[in-house]
Protein backbone atom coordinates (compact mmCIF):
# COMPACT_ATOMS: atom_id res chain seq x y z
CA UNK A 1 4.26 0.03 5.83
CA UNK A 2 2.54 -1.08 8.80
CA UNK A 3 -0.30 -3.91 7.96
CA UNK A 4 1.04 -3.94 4.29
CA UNK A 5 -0.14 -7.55 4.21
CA UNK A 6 -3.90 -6.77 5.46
CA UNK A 7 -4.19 -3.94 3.04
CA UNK A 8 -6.71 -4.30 0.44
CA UNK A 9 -6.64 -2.40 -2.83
CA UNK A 10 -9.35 -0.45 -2.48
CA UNK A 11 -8.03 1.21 0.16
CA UNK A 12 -4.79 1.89 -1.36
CA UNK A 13 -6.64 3.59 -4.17
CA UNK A 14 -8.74 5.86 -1.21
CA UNK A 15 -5.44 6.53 0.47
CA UNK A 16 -3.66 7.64 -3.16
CA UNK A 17 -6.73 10.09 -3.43
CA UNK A 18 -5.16 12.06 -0.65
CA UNK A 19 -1.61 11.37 -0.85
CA UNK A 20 0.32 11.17 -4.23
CA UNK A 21 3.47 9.65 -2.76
CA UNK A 22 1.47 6.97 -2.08
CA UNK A 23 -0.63 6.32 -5.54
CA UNK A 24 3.44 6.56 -6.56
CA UNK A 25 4.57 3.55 -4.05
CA UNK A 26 1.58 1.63 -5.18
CA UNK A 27 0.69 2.46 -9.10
CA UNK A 28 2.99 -0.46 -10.50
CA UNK A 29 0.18 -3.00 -8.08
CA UNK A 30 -2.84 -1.38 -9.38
CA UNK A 31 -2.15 -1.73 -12.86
């Protein structure tokens, strides 16, 4: 993903909210 590196977790977590292929991609980093 574009700006993967700049990506803070928070917004990961509002962006899995909305799109479950993404709280997929990024579930093993939340934990």
């Amino acid at each position: 993903m574009m700006g993967m590196n700049v990506i803070t977790l928070s917004d990961v977590a509002f962006l899995a909210d909305y799109e479950p292929d993404l709280g997929i991609l990024f579930g093993p980093y939340l934990d």
